[in-house]
PDB file of N, CA and C in Angstrom:
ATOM      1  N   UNK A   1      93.323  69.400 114.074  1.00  0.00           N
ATOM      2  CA  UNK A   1      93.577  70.710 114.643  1.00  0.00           C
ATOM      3  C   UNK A   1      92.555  70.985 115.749  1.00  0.00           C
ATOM      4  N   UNK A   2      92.783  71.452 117.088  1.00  0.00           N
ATOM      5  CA  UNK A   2      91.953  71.806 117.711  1.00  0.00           C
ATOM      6  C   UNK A   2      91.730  72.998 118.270  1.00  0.00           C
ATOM      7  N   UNK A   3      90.721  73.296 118.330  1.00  0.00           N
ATOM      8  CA  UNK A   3      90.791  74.986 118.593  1.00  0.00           C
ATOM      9  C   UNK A   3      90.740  75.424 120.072  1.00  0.00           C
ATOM     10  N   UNK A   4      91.008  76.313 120.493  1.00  0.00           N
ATOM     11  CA  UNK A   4      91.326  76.966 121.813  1.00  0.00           C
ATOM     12  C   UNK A   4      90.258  77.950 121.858  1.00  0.00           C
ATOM     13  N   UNK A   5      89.667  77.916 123.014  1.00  0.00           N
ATOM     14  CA  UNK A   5      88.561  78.601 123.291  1.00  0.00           C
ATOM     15  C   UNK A   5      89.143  79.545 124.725  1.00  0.00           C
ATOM     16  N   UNK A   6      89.118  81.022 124.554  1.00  0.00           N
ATOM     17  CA  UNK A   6      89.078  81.858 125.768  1.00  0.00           C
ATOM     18  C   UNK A   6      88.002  82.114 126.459  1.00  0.00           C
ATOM     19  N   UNK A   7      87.969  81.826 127.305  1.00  0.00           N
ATOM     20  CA  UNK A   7      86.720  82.938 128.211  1.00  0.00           C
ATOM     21  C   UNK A   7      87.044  83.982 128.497  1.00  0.00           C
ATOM     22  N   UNK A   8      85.910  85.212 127.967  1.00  0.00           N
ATOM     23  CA  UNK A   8      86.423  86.390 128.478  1.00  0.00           C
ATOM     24  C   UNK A   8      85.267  87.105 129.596  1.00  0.00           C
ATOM     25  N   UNK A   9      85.410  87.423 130.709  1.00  0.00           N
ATOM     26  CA  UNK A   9      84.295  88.088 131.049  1.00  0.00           C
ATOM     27  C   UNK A   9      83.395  89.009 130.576  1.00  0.00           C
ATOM     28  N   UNK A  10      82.189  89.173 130.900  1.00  0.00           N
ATOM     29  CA  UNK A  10      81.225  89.709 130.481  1.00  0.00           C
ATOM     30  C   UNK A  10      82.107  91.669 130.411  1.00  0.00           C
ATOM     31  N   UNK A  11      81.763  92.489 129.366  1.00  0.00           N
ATOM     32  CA  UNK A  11      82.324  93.671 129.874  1.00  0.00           C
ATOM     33  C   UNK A  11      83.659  94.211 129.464  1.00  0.00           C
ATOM     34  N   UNK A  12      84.270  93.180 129.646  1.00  0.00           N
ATOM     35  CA  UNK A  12      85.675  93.742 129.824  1.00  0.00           C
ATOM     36  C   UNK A  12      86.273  93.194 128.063  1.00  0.00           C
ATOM     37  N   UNK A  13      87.777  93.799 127.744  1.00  0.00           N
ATOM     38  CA  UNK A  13      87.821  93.741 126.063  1.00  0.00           C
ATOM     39  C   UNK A  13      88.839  92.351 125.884  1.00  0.00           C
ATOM     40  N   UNK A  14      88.524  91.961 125.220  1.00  0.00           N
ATOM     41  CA  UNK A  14      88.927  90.680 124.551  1.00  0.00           C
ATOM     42  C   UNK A  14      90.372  90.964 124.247  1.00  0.00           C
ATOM     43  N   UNK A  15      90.853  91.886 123.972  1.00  0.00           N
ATOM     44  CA  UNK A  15      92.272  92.366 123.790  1.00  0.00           C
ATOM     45  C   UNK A  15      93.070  93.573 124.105  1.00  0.00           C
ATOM     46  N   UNK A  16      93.286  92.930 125.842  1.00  0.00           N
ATOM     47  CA  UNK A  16      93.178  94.214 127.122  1.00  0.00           C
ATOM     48  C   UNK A  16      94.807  94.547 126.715  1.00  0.00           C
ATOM     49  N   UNK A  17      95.471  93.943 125.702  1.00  0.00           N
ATOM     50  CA  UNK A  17      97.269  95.059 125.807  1.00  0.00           C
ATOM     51  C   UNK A  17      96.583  96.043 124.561  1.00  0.00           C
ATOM     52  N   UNK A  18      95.948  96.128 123.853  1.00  0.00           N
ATOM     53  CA  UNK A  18      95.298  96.967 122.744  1.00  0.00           C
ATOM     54  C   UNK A  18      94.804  98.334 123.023  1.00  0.00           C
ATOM     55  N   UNK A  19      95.862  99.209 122.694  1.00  0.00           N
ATOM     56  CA  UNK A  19      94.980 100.255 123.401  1.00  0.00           C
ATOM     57  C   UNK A  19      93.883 101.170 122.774  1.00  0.00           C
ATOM     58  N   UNK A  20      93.330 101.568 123.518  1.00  0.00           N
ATOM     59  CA  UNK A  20      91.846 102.056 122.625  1.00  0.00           C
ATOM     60  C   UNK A  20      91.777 102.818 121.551  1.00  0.00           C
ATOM     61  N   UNK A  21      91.271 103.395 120.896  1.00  0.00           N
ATOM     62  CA  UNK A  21      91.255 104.243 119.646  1.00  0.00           C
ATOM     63  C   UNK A  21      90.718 105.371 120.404  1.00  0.00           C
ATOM     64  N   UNK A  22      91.395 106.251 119.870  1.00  0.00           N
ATOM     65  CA  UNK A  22      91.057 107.865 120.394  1.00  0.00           C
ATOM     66  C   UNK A  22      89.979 108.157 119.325  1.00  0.00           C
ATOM     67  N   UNK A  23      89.146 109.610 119.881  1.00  0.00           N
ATOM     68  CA  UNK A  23      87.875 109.990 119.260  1.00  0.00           C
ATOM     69  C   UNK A  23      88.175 110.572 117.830  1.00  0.00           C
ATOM     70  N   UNK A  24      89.207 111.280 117.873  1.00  0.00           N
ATOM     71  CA  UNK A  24      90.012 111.334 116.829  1.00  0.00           C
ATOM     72  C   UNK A  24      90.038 110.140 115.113  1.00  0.00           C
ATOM     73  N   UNK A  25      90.654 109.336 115.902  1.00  0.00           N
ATOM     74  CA  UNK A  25      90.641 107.834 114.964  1.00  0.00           C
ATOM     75  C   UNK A  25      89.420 107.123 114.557  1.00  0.00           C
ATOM     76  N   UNK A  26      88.597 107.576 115.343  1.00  0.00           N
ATOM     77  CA  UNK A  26      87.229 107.031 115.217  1.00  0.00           C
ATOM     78  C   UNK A  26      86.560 107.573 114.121  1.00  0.00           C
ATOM     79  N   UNK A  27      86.715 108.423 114.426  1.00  0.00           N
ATOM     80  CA  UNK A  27      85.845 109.972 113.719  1.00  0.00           C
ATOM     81  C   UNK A  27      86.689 109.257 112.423  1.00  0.00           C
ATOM     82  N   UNK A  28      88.052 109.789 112.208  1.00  0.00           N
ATOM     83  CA  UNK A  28      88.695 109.358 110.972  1.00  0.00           C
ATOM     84  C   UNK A  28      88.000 108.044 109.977  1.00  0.00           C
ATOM     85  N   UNK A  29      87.676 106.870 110.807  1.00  0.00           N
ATOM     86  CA  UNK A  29      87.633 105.739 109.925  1.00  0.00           C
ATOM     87  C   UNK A  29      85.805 105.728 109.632  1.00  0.00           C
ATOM     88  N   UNK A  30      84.798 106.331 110.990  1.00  0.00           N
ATOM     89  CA  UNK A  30      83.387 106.340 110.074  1.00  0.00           C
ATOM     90  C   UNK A  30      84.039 107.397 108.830  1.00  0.00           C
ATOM     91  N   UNK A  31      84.510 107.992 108.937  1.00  0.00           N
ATOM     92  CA  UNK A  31      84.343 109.458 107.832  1.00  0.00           C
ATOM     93  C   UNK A  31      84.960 108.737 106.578  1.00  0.00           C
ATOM     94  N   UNK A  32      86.105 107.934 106.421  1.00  0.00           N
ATOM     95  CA  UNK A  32      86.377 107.289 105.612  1.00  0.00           C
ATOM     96  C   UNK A  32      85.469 106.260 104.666  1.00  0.00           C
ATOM     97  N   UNK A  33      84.706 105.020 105.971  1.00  0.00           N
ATOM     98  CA  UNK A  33      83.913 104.246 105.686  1.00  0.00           C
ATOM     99  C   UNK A  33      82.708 104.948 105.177  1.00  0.00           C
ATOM    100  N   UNK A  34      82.526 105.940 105.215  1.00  0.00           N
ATOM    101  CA  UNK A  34      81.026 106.607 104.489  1.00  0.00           C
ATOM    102  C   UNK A  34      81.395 107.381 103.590  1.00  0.00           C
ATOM    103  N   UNK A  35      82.498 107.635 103.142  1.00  0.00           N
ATOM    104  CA  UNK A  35      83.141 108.262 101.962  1.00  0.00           C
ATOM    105  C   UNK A  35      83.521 106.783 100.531  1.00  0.00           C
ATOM    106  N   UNK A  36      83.636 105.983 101.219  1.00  0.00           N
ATOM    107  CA  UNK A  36      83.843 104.389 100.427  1.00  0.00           C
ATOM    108  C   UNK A  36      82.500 104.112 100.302  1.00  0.00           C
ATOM    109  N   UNK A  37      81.299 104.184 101.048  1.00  0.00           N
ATOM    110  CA  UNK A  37      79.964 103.945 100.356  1.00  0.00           C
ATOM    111  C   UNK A  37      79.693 104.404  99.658  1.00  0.00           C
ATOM    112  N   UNK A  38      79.869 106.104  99.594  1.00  0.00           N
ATOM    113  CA  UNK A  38      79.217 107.008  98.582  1.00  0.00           C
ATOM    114  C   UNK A  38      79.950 106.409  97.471  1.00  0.00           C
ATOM    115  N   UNK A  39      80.927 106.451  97.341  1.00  0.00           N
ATOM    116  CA  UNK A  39      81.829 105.816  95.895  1.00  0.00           C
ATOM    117  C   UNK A  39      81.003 105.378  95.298  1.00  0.00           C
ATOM    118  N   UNK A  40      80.887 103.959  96.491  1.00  0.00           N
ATOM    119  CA  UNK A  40      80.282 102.408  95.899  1.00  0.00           C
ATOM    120  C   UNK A  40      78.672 103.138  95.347  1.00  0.00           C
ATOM    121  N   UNK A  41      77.782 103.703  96.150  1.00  0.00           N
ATOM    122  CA  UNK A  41      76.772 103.581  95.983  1.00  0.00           C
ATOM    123  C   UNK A  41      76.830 104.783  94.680  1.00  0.00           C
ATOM    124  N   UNK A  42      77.688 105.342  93.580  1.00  0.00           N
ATOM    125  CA  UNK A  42      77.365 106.429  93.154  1.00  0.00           C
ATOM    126  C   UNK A  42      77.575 105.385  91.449  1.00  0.00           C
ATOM    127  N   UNK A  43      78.468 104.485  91.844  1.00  0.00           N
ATOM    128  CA  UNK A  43      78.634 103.512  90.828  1.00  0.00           C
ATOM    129  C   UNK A  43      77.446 102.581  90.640  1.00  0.00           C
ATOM    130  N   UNK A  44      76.617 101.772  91.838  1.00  0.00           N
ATOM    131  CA  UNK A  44      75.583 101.335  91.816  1.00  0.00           C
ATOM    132  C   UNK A  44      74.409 101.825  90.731  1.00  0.00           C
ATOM    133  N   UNK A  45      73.873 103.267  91.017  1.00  0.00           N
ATOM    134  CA  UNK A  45      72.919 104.041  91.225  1.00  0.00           C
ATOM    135  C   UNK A  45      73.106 104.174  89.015  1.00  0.00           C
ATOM    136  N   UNK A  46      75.052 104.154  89.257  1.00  0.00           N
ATOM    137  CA  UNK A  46      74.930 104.468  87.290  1.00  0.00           C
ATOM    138  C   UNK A  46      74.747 102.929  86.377  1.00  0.00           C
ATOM    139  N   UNK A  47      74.918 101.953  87.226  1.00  0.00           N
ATOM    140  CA  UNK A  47      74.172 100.586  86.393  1.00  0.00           C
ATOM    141  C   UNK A  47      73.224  99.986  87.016  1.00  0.00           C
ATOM    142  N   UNK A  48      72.652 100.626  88.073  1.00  0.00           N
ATOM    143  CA  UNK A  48      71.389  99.531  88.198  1.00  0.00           C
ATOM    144  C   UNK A  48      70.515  99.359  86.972  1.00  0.00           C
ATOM    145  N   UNK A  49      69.888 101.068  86.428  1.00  0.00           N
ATOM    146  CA  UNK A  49      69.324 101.050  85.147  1.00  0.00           C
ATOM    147  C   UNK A  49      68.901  99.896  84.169  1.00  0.00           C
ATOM    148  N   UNK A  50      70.340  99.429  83.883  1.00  0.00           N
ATOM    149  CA  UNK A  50      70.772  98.651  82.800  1.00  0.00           C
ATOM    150  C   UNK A  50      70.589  97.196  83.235  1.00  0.00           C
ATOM    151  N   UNK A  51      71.195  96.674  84.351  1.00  0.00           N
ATOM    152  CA  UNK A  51      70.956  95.514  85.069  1.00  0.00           C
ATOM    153  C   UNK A  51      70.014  94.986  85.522  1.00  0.00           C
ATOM    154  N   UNK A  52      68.683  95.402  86.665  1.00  0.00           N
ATOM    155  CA  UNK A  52      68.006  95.246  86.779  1.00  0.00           C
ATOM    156  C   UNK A  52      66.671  94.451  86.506  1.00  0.00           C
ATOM    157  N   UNK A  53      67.220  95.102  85.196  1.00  0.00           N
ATOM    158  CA  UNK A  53      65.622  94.707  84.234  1.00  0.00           C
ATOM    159  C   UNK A  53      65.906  92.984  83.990  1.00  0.00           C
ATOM    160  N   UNK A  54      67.304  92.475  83.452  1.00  0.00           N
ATOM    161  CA  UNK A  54      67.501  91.130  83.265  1.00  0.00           C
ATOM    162  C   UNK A  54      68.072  90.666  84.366  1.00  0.00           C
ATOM    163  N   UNK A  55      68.449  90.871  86.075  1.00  0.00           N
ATOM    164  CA  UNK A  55      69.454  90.315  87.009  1.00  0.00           C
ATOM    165  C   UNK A  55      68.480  90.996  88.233  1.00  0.00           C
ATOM    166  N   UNK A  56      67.152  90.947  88.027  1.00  0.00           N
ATOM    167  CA  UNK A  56      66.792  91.530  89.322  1.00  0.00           C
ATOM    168  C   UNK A  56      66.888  90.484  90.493  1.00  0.00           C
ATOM    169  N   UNK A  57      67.485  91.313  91.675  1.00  0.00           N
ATOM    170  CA  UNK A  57      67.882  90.514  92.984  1.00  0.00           C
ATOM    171  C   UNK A  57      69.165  89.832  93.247  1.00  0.00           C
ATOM    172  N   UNK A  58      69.862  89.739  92.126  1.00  0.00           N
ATOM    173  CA  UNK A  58      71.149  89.110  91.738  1.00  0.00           C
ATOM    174  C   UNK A  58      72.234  90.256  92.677  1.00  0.00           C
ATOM    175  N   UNK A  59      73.728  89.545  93.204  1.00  0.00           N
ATOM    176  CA  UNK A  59      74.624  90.342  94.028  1.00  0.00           C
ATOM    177  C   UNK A  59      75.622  91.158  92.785  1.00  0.00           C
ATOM    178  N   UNK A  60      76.034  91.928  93.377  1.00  0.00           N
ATOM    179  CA  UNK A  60      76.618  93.139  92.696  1.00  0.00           C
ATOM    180  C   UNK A  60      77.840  93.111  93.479  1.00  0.00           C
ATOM    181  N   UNK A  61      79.066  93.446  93.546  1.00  0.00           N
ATOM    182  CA  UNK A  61      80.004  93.577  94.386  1.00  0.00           C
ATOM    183  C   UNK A  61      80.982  94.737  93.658  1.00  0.00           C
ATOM    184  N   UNK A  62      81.153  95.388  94.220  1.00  0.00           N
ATOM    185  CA  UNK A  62      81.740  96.463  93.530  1.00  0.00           C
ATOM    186  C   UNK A  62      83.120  96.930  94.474  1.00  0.00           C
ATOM    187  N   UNK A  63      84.024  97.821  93.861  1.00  0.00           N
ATOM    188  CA  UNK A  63      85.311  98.236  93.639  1.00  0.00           C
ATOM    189  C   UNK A  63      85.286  99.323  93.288  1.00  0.00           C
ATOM    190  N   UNK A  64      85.089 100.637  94.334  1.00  0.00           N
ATOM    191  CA  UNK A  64      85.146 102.085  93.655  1.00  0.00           C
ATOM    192  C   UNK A  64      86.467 102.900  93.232  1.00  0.00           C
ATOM    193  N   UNK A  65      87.496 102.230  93.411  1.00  0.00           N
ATOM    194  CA  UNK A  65      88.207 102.661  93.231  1.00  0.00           C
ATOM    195  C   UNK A  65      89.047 102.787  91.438  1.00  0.00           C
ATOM    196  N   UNK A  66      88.403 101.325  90.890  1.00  0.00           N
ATOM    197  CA  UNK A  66      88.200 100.856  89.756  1.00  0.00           C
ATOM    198  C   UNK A  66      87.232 101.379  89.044  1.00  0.00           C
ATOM    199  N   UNK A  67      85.970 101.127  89.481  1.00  0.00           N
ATOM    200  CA  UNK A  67      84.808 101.431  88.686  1.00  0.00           C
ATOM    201  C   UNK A  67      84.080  99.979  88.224  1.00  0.00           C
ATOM    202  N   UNK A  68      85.160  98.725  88.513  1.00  0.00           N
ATOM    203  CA  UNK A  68      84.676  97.832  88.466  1.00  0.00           C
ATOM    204  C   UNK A  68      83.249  97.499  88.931  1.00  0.00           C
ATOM    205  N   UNK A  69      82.772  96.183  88.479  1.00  0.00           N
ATOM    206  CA  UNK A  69      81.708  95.451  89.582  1.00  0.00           C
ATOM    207  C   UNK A  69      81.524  94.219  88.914  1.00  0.00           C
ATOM    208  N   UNK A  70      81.064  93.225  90.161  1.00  0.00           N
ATOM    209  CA  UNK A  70      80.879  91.954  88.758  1.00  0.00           C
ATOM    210  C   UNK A  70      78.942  91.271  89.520  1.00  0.00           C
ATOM    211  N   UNK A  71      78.432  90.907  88.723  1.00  0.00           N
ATOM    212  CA  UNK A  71      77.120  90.629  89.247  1.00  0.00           C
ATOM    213  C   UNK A  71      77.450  89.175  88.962  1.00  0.00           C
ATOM    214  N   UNK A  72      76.443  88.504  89.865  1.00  0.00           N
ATOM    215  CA  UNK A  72      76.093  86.655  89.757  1.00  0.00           C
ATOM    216  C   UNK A  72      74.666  86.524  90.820  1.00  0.00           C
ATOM    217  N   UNK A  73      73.933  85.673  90.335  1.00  0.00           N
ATOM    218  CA  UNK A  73      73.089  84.985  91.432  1.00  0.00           C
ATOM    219  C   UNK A  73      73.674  84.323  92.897  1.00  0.00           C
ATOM    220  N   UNK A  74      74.547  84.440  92.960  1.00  0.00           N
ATOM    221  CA  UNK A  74      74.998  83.504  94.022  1.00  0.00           C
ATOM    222  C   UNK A  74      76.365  84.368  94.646  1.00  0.00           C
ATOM    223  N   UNK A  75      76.180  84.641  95.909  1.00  0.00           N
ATOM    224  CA  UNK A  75      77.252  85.647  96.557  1.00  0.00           C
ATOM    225  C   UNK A  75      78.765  85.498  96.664  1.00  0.00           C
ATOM    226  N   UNK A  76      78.443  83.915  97.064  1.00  0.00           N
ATOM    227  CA  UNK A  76      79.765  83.470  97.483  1.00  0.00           C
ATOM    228  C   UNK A  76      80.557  83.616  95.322  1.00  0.00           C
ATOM    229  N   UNK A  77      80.364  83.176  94.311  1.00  0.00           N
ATOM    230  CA  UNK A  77      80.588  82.976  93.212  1.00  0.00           C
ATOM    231  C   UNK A  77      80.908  84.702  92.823  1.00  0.00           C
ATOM    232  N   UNK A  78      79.952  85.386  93.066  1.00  0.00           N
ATOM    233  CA  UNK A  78      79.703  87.030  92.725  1.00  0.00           C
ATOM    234  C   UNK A  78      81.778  87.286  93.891  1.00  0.00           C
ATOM    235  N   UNK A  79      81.326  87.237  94.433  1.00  0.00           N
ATOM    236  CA  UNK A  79      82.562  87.730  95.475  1.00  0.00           C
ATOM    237  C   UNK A  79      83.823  86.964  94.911  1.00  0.00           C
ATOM    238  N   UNK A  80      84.454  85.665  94.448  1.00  0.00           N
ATOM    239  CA  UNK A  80      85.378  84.953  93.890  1.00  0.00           C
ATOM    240  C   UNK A  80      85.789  85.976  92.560  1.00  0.00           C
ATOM    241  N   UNK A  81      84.567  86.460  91.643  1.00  0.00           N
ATOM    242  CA  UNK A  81      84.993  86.995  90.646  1.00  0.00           C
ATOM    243  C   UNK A  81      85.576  88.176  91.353  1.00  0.00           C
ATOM    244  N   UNK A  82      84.905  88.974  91.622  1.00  0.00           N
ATOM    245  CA  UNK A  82      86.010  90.592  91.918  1.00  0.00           C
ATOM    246  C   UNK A  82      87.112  90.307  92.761  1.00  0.00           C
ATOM    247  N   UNK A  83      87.021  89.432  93.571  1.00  0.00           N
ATOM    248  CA  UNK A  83      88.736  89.155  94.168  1.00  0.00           C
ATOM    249  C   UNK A  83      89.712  88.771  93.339  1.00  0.00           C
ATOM    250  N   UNK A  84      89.232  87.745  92.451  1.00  0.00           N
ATOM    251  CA  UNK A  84      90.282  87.935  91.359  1.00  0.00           C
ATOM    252  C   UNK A  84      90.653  88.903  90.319  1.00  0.00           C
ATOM    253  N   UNK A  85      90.004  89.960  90.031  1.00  0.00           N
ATOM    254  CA  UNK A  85      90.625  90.841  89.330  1.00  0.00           C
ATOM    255  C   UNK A  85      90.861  92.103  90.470  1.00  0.00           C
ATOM    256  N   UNK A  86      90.455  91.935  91.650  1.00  0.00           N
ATOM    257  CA  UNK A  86      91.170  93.037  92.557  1.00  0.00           C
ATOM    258  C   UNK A  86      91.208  92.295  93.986  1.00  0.00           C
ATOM    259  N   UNK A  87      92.255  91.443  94.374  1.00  0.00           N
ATOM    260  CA  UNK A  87      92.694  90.668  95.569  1.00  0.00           C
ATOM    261  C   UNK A  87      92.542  91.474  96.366  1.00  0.00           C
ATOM    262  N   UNK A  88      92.946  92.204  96.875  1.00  0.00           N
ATOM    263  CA  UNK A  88      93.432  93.033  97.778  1.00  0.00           C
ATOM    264  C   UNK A  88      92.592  93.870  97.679  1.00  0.00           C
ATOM    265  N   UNK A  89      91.900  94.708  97.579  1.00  0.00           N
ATOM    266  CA  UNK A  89      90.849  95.569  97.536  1.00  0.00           C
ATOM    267  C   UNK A  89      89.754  95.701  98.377  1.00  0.00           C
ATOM    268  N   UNK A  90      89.480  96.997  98.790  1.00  0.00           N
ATOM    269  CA  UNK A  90      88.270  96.928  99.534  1.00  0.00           C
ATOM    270  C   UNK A  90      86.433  96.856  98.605  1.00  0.00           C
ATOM    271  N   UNK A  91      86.002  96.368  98.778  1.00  0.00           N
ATOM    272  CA  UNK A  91      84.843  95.527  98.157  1.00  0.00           C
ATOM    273  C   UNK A  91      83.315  95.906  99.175  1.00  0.00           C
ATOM    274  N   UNK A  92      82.420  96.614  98.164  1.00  0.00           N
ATOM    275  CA  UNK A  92      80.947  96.417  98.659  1.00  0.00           C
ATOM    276  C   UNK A  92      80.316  95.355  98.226  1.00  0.00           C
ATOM    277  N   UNK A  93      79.456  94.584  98.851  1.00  0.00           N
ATOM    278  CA  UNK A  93      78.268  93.887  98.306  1.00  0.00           C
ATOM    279  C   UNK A  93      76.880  94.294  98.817  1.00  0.00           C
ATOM    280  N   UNK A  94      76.119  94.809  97.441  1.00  0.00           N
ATOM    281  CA  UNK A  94      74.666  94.911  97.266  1.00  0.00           C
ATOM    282  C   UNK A  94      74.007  93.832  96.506  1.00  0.00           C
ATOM    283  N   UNK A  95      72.509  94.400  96.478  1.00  0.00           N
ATOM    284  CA  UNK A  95      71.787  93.603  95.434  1.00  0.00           C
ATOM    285  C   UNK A  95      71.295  94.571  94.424  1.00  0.00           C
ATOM    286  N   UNK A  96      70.745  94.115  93.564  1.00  0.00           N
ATOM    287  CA  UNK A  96      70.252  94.369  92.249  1.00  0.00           C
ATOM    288  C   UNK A  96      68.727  94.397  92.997  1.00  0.00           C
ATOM    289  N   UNK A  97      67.957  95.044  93.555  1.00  0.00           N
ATOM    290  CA  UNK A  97      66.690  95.541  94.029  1.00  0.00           C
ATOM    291  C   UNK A  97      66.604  96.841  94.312  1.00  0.00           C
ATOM    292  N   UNK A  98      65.526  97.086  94.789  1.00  0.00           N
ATOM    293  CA  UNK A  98      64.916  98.834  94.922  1.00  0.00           C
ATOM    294  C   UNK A  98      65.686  99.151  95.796  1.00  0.00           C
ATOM    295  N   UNK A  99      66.230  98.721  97.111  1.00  0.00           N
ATOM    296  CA  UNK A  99      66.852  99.610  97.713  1.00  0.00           C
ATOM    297  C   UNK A  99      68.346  99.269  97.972  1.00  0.00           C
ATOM    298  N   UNK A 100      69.161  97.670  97.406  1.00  0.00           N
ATOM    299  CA  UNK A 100      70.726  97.808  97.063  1.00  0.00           C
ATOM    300  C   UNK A 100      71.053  96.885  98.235  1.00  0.00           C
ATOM    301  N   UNK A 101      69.967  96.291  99.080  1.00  0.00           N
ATOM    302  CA  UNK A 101      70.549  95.941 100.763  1.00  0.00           C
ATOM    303  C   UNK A 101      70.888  94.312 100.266  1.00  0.00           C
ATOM    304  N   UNK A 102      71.547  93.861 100.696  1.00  0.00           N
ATOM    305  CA  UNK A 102      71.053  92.385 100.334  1.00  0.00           C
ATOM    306  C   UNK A 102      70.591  91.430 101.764  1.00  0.00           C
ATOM    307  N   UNK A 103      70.406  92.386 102.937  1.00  0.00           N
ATOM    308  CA  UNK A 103      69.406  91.289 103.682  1.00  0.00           C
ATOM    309  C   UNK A 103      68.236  91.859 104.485  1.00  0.00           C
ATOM    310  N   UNK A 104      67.972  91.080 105.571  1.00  0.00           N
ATOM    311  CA  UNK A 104      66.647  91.895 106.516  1.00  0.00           C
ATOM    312  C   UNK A 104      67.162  91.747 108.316  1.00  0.00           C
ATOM    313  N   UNK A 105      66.874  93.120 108.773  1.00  0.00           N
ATOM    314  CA  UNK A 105      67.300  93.100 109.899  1.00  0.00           C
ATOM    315  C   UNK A 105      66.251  92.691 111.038  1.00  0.00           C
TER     316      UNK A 105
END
């Protein structure tokens, strides 16, 4: 298989028939996307407690819509489990540490 590479100029959008998102739509999807953290992070905040103490640093991936979450040492493994009991689903991943991030910027 070989892959096809575009050049796009510097500036200009990678997918110029696409038309832009109004301020409107914008507004809509942060307000959404920070309404799906709080979920996630309100479920976090009620098992870190418990977890922690034996899984510190370990990934967490959670499902607020469920209440689910499944923890593992290893992300890619942590992420396989909650897709299989929710495919389709939108999905956070944290860590099991003081502040939930799992990297460094």
């Amino acid at each position: 298989m070989q892959k096809t590479r575009i050049k796009v100029p510097l500036g200009s959008k990678i997918n110029p028939s696409r038309p832009p998102l109004s301020p409107g739509e914008i507004a809509r999807r942060k307000a959404e996307g920070e309404a799906f953290a709080q979920r996630c992070r309100a479920i976090f905040d009620q098992v870190y407690p418990e977890l922690v103490k034996e899984h510190y640093d370990w990934f967490i991936h959670i499902e607020p819509d469920s209440g689910d979450y499944c923890i593992d040492p290893d992300e890619e493994v942590c992420f396989q489990k909650i897709c299989q009991k929710h495919p389709n689903s939108r999905i956070m991943a944290m860590r099991l540490n003081e502040t939930g991030t799992c990297g460094r910027i």
